[in-house]
N, C-alpha and C. Protein backbone atom coordinates (compact mmCIF):
# COMPACT_ATOMS: atom_id res chain seq x y z
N UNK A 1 0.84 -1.18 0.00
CA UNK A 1 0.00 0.00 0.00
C UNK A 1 0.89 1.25 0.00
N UNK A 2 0.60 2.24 -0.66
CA UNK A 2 1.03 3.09 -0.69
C UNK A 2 0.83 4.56 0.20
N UNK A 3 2.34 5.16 0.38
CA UNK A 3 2.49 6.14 1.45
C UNK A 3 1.24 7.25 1.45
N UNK A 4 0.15 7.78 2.72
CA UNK A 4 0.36 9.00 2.21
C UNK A 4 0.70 9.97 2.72
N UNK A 5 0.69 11.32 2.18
CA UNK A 5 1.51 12.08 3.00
C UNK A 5 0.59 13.41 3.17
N UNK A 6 0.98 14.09 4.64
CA UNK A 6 0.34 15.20 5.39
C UNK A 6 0.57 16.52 4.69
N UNK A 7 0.78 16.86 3.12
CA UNK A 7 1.35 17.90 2.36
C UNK A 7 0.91 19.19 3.61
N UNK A 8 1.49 20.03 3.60
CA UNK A 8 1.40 21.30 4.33
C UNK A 8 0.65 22.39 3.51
N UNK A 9 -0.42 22.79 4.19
CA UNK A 9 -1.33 23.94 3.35
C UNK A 9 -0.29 24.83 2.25
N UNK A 10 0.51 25.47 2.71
CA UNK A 10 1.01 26.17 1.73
C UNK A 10 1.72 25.33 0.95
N UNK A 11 1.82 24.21 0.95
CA UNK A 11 2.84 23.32 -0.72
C UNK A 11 1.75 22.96 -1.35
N UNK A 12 0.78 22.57 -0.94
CA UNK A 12 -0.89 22.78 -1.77
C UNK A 12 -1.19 23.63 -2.29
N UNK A 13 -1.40 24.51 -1.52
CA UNK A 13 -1.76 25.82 -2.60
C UNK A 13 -0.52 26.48 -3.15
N UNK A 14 0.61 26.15 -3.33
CA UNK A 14 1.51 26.60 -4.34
C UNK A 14 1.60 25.16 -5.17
N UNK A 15 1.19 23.92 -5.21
CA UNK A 15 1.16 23.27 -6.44
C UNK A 15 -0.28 23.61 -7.50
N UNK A 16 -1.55 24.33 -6.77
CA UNK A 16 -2.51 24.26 -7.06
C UNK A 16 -2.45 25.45 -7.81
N UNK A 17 -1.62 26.69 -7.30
CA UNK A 17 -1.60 27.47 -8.06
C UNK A 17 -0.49 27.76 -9.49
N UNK A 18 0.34 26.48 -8.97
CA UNK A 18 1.32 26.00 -10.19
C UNK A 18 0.18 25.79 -11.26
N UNK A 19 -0.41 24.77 -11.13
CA UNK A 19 -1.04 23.99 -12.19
C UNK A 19 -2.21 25.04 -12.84
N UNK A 20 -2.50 26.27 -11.86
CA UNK A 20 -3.59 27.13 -12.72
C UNK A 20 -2.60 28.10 -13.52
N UNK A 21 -1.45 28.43 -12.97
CA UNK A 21 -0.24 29.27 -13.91
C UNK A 21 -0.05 28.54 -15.31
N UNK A 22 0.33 27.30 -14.92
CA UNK A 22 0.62 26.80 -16.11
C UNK A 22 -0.82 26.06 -17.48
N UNK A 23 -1.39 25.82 -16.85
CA UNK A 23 -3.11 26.39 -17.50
C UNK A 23 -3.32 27.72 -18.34
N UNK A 24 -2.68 28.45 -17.86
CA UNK A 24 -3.42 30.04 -18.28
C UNK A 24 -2.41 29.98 -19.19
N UNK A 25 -1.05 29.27 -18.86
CA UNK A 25 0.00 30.12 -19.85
C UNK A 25 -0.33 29.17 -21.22
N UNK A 26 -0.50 27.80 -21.04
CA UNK A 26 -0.88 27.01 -22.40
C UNK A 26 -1.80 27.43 -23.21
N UNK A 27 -2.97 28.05 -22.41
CA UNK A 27 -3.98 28.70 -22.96
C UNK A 27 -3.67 29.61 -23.80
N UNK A 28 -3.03 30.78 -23.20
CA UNK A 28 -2.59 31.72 -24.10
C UNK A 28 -1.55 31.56 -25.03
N UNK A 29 -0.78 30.56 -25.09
CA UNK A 29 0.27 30.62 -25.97
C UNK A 29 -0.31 29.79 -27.19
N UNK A 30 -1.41 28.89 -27.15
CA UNK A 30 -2.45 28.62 -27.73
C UNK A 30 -2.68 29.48 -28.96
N UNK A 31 -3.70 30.72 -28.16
CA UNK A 31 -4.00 31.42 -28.86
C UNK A 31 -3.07 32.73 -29.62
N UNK A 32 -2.20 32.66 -29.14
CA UNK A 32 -0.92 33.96 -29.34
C UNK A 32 -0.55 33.37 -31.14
N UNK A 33 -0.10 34.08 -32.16
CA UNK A 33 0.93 33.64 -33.21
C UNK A 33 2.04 32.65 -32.67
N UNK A 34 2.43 32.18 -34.03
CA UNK A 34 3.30 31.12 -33.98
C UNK A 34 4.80 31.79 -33.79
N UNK A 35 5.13 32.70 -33.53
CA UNK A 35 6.20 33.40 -33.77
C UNK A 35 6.06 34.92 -33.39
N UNK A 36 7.07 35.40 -32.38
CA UNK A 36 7.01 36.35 -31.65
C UNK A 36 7.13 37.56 -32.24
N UNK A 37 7.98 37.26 -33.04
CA UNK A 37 8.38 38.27 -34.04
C UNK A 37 7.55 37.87 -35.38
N UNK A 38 7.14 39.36 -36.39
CA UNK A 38 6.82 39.40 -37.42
C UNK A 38 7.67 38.11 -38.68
N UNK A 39 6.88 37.66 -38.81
CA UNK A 39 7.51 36.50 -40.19
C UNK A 39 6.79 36.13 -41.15
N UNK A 40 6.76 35.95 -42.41
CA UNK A 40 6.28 35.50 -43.07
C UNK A 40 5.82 33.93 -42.98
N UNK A 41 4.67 33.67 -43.90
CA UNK A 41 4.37 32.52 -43.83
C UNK A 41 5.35 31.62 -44.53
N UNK A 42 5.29 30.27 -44.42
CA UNK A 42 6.26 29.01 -44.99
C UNK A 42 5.20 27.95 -45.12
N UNK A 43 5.55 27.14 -46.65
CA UNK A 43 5.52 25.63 -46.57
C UNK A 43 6.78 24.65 -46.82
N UNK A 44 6.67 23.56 -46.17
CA UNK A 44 7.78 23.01 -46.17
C UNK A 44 7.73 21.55 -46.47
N UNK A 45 8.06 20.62 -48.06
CA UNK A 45 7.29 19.58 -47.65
C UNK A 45 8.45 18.29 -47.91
N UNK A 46 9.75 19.13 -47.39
CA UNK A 46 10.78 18.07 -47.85
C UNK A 46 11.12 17.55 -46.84
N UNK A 47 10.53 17.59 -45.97
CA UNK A 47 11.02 16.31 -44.67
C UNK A 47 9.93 15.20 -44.64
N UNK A 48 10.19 14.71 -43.52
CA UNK A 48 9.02 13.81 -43.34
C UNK A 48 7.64 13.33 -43.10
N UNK A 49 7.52 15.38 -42.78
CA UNK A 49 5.95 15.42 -42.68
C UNK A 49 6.00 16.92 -43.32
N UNK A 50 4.95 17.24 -43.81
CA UNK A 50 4.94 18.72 -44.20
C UNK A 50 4.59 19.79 -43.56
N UNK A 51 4.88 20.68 -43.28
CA UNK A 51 5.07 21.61 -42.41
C UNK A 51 4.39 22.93 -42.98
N UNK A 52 3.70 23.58 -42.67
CA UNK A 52 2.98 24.80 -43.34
C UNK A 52 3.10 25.87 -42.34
N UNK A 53 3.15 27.23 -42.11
CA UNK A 53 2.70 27.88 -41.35
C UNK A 53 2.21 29.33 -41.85
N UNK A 54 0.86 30.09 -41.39
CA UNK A 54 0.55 31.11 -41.89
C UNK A 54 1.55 32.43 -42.13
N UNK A 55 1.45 33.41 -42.32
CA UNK A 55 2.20 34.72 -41.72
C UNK A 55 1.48 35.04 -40.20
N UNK A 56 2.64 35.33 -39.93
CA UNK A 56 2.54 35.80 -38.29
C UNK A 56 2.82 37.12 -37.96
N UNK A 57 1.68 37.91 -37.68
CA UNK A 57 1.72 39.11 -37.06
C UNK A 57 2.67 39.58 -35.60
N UNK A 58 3.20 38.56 -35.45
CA UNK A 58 4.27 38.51 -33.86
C UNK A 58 3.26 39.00 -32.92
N UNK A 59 3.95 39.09 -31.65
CA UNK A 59 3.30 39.24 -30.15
C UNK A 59 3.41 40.96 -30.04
N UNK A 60 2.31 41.36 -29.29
CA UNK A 60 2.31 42.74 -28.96
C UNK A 60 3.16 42.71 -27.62
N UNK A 61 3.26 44.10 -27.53
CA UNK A 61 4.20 43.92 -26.30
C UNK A 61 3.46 43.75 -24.89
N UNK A 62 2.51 44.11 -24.86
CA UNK A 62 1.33 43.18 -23.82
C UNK A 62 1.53 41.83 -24.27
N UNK A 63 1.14 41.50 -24.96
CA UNK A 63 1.68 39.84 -25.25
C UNK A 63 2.71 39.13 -24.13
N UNK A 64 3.75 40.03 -24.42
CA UNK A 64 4.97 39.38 -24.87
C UNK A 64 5.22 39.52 -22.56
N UNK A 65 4.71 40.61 -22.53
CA UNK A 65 4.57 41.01 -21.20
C UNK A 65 3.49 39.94 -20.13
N UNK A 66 2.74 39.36 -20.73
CA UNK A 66 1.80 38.59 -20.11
C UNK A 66 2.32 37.41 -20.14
N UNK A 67 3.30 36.50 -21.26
CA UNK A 67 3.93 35.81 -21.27
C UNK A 67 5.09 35.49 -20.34
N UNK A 68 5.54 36.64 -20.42
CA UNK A 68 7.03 36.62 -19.58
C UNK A 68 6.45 36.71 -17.82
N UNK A 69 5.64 37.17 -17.46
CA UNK A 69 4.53 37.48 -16.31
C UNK A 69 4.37 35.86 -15.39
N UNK A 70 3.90 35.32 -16.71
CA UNK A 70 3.16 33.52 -16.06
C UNK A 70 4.45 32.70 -16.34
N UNK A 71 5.55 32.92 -16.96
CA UNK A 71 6.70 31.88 -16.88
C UNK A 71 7.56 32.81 -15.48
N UNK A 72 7.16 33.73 -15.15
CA UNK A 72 8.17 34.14 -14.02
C UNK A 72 7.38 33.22 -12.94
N UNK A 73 6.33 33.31 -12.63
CA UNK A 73 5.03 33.04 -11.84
C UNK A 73 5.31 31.70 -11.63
N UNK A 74 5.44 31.37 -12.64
CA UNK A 74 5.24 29.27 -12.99
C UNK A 74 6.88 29.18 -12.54
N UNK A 75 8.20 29.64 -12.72
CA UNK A 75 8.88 29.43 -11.91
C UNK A 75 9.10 29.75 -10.61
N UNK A 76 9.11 30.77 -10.18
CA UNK A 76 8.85 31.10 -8.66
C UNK A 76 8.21 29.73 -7.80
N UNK A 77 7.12 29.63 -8.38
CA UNK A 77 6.61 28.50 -7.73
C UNK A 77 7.43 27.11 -7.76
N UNK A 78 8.12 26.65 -8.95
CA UNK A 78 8.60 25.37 -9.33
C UNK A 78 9.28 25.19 -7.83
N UNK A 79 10.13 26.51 -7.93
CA UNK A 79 11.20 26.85 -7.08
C UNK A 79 10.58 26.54 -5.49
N UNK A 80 9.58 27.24 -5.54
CA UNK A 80 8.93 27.08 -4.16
C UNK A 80 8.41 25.75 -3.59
N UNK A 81 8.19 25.14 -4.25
CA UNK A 81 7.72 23.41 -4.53
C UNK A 81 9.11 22.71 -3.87
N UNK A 82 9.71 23.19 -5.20
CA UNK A 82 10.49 22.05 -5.07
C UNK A 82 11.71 21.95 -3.68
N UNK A 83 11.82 23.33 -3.33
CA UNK A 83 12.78 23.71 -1.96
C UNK A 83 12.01 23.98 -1.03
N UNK A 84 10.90 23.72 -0.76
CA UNK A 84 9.76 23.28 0.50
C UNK A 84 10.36 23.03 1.50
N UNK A 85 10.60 23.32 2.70
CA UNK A 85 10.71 22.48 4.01
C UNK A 85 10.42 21.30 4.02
N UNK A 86 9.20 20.83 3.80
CA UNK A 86 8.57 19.73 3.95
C UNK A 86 9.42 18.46 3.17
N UNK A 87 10.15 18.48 2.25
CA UNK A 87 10.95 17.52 1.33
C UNK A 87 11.93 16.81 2.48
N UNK A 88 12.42 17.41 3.49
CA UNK A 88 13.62 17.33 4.25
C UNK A 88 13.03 16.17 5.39
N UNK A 89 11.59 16.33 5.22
CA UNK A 89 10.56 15.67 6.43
C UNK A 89 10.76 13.78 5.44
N UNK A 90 10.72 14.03 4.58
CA UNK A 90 10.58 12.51 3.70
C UNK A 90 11.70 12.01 3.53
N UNK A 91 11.88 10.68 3.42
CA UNK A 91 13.26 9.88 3.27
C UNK A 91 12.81 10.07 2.03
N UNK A 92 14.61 10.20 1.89
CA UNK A 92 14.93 10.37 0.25
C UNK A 92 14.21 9.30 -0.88
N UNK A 93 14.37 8.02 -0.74
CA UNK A 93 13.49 6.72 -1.50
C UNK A 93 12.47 6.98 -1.82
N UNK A 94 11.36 7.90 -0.78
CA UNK A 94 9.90 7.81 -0.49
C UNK A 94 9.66 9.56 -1.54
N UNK A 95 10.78 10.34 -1.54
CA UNK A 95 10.35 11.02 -2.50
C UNK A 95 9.44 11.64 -3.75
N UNK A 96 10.01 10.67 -4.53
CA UNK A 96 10.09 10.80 -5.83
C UNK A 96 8.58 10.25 -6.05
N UNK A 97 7.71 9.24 -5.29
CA UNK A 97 6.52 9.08 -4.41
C UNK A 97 5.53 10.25 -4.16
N UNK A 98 6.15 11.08 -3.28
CA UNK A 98 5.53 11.87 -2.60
C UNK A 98 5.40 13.38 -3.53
N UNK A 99 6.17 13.56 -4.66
CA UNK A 99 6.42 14.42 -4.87
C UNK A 99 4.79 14.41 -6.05
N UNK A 100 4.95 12.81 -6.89
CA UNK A 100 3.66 12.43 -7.55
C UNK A 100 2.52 12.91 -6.72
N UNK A 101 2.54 12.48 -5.38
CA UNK A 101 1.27 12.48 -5.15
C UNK A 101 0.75 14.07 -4.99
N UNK A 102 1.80 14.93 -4.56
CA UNK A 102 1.62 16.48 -4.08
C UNK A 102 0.60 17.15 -5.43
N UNK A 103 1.44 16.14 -6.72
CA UNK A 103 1.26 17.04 -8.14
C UNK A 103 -0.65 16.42 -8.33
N UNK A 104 -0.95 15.01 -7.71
CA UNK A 104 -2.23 15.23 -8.44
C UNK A 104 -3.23 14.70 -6.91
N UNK A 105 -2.88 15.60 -5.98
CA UNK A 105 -3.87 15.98 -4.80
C UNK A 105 -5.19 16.76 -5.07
N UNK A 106 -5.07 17.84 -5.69
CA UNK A 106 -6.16 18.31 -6.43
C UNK A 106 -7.22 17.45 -6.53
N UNK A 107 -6.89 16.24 -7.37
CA UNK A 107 -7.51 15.26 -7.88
C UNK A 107 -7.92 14.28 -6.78
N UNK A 108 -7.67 14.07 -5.61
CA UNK A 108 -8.44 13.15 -4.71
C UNK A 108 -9.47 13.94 -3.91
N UNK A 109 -10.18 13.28 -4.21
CA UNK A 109 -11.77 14.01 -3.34
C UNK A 109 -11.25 13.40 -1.53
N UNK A 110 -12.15 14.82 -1.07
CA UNK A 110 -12.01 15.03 0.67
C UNK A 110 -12.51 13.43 1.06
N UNK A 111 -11.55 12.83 1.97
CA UNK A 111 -11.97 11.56 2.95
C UNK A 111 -13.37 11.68 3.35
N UNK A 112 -13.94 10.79 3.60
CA UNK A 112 -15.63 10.99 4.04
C UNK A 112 -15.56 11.79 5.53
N UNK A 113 -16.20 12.44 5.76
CA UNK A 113 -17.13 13.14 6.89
C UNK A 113 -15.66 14.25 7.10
N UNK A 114 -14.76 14.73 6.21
CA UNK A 114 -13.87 16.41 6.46
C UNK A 114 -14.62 17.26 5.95
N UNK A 115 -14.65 18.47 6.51
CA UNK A 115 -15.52 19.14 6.67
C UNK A 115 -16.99 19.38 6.47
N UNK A 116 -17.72 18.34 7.23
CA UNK A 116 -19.23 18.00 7.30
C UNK A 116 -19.89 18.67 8.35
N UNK A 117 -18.78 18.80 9.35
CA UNK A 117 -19.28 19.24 10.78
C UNK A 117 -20.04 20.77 10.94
């Protein structure tokens, strides 16, 4: 059976708010051009798959500012995660374990009868 572990409110809500940083930023980079800078479009069909891409109007500098915003954000946190106090509390073996489970806590529904009272 497997470990589980007492994560500490704040490594929760800095993985929880990892995973909405990095949400917003896929989202938007999604929708952003393929290319930051102004470029013309390309097709390309001498490799192994063919490759097309429109012309790209590049990123505005709000863009480019909202981008750079959620990768500062999304590291800060990595950082904060990953140099936790709490890591020092786990034998090293049981880690690499614990570190899985921190990332998809989100995802386990509350034990029966926490906060019912």
């Amino acid at each position: 059976m497997a470990t589980t572990y007492d994560f500490p409110s704040d490594l929760r809500a800095g993985q929880e708010e990892l995973h909405q940083v990095r949400a917003e930023l896929s989202a938007l980079l999604k929708r952003l051009p393929w290319s930051v800078e102004p470029l013309d479009g390309f097709s390309d069909g001498a490799g192994w798959r063919k490759i097309e891409r429109p012309a790209s109007p590049g990123w505005t500098e709000d863009e480019q500012a909202e981008v750079e915003k959620l990768r500062r954000r999304e590291h800060e946190l990595a950082v904060f995660i990953t140099t936790h106090r709490f890591w020092s509390e786990v034998p090293v073996e049981q880690r690499m374990e614990a570190r899985t489970q921190l990332k998809h806590v989100h995802e386990t529904p509350p034990a029966e009868g926490d906060g019912d009272s």
